[in-house]
Protein backbone atom coordinates (compact mmCIF):
# COMPACT_ATOMS: atom_id res chain seq x y z
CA UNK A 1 55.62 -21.79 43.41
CA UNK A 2 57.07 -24.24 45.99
CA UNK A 3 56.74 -28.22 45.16
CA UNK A 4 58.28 -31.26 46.06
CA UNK A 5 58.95 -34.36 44.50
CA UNK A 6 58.80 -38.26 46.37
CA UNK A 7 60.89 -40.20 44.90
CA UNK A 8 59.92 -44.25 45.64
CA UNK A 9 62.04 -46.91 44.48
CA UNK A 10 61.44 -50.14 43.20
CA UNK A 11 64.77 -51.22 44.62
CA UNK A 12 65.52 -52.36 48.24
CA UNK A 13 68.62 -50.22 47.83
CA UNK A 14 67.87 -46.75 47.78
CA UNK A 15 65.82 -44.79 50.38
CA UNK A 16 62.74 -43.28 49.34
CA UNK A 17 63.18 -39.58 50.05
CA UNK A 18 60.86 -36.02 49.32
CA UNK A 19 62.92 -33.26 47.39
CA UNK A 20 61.56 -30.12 47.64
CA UNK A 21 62.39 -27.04 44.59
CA UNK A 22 60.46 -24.59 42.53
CA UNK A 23 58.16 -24.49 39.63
CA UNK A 24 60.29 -22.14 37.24
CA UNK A 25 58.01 -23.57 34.01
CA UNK A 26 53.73 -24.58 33.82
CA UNK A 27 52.44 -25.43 30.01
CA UNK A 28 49.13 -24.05 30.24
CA UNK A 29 47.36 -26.74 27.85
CA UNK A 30 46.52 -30.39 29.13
CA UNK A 31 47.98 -33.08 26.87
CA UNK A 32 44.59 -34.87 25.78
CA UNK A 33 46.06 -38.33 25.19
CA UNK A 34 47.72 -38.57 29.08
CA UNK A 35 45.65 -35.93 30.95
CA UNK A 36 48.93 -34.23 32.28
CA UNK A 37 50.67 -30.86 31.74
CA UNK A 38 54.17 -30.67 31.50
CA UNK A 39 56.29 -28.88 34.20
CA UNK A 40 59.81 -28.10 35.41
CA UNK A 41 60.72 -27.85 38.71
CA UNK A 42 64.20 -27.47 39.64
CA UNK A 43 65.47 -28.66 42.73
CA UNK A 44 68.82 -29.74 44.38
CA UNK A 45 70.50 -32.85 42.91
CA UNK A 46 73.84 -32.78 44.22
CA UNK A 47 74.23 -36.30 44.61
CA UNK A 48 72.69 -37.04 40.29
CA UNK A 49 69.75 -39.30 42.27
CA UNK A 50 67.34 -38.15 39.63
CA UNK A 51 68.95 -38.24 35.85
CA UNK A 52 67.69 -35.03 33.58
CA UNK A 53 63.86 -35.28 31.91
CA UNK A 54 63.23 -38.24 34.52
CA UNK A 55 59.62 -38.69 34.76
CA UNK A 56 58.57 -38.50 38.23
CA UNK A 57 54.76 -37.16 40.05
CA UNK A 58 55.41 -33.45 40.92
CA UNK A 59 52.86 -32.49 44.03
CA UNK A 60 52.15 -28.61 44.46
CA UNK A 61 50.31 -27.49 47.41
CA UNK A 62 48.50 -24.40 45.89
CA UNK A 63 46.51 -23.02 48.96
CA UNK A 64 44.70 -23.76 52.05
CA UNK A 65 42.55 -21.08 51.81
CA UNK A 66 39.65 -21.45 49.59
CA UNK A 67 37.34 -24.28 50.78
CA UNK A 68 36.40 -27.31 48.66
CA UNK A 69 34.69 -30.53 49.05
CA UNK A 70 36.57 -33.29 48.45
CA UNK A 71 36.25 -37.01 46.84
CA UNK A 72 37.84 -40.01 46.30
CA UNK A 73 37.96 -40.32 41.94
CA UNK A 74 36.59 -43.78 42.09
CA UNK A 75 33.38 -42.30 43.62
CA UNK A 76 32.41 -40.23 40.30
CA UNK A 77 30.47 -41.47 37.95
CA UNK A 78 29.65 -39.97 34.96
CA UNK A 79 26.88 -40.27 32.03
CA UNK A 80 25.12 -38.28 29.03
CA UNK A 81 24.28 -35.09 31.58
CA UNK A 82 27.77 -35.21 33.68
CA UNK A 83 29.68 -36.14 36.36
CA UNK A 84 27.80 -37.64 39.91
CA UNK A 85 28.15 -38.33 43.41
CA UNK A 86 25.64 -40.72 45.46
CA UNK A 87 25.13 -38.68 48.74
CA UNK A 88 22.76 -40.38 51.58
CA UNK A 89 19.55 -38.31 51.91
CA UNK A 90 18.07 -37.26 55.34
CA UNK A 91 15.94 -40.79 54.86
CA UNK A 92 18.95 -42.57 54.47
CA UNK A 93 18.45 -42.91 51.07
CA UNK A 94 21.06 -42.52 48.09
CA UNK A 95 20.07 -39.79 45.75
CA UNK A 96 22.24 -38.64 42.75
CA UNK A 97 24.05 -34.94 42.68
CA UNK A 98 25.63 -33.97 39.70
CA UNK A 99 28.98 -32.01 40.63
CA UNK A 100 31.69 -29.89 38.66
CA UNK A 101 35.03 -30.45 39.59
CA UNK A 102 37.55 -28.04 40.33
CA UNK A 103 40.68 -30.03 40.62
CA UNK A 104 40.99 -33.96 40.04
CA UNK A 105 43.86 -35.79 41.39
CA UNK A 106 45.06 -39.31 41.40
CA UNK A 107 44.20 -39.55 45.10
CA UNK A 108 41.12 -36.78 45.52
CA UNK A 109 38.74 -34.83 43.29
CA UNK A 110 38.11 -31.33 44.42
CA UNK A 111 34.75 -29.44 44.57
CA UNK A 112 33.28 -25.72 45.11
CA UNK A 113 30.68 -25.38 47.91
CA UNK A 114 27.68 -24.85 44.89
CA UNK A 115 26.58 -28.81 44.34
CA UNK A 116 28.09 -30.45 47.20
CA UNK A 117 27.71 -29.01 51.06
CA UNK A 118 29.71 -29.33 54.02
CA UNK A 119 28.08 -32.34 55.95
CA UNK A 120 26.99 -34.20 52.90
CA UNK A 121 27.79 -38.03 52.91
CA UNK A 122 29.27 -39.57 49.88
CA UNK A 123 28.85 -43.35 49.25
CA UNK A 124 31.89 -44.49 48.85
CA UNK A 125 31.04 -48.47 48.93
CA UNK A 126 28.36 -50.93 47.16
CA UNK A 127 28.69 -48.16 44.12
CA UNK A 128 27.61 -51.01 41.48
CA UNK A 129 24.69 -51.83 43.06
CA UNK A 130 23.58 -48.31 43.81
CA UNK A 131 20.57 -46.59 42.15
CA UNK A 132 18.45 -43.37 43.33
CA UNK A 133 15.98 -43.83 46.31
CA UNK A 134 17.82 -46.93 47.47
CA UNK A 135 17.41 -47.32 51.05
CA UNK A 136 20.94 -47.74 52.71
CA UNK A 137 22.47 -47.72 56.38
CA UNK A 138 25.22 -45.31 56.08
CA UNK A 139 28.97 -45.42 58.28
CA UNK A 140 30.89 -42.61 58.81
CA UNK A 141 34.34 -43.30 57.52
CA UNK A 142 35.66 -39.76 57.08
CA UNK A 143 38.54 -40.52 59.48
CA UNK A 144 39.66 -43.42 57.70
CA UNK A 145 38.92 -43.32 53.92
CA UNK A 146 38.01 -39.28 53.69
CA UNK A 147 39.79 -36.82 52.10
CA UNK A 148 41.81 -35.67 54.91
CA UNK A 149 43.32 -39.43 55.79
CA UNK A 150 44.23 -39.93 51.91
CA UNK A 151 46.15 -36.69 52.11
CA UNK A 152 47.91 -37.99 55.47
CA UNK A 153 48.24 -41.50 54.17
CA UNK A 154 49.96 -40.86 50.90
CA UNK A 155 51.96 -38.50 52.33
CA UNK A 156 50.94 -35.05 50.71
CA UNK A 157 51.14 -32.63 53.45
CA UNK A 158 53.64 -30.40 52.24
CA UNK A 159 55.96 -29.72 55.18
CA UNK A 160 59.70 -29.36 54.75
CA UNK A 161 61.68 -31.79 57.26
């Protein structure tokens, strides 16, 4: 499975740069105390950048084939029946929809098409003061704070250069 690795420094002098290698190792079980599995991916290091059992976020692009609906993580709450969205109702009203998450990222939480539909609007602001049936005046800011710009604006897209 192809991945790559960003590697951001701290320091002024070295270049922040995307490595690209393989996953040759997945642990199938999900470390309760961190929330992460453990992974290998082996990639050229010719130039000993990266030092051996460095910890650094490994990004795998799995497919672009199976639709989701996507989320920012700081828009799910969660209580004694699940995990919810607000989503503005057709009289632009917020109403609560419990979802199941597929896949949950630092930077998106992924959906199936089964609690959340295409053309739904998730509030993504005011979430403290929200409550069900409130009235509100929703903006669409799918361009600028949707799924699709976090992807472009943390650099995921995974294209080799």
């Amino acid at each position: 499975m192809d991945a790559y690795i960003d590697l951001n420094y701290q320091s002024q002098s070295l270049k922040a740069e995307r490595i690209f290698g393989q996953v040759n190792f997945s642990d199938n079980t999900v470390d309760p105390a961190t929330s992460t599995i453990s992974m290998r991916v082996e990639f050229p290091n010719e130039d000993k950048t990266i030092f051996p059992g460095t910890f650094v976020y490994v990004n795998i692009f799995v497919t672009d084939k199976i639709s989701f609906i996507g989320v920012p993580p700081q828009v799910i709450f969660e209580d004694q029946l699940g995990k919810f969205v607000y989503i503005v109702d057709d009289k632009n009203t917020a109403q609560r929809v419990y979802v199941k998450p597929v896949y949950e990222s630092r930077f998106f939480v992924l959906m199936k098409l089964d609690t959340l539909k295409e053309g739904d609007q998730v509030i993504i602001n005011g979430l403290m003061r929200l409550k069900p049936d409130l009235k509100v005046t929703p903006t669409d800011v799918t361009a600028s704070k949707g799924v699709d710009a976090i992807i472009k604006d943390n650099n995921l897209v995974p294209l080799k250069q």
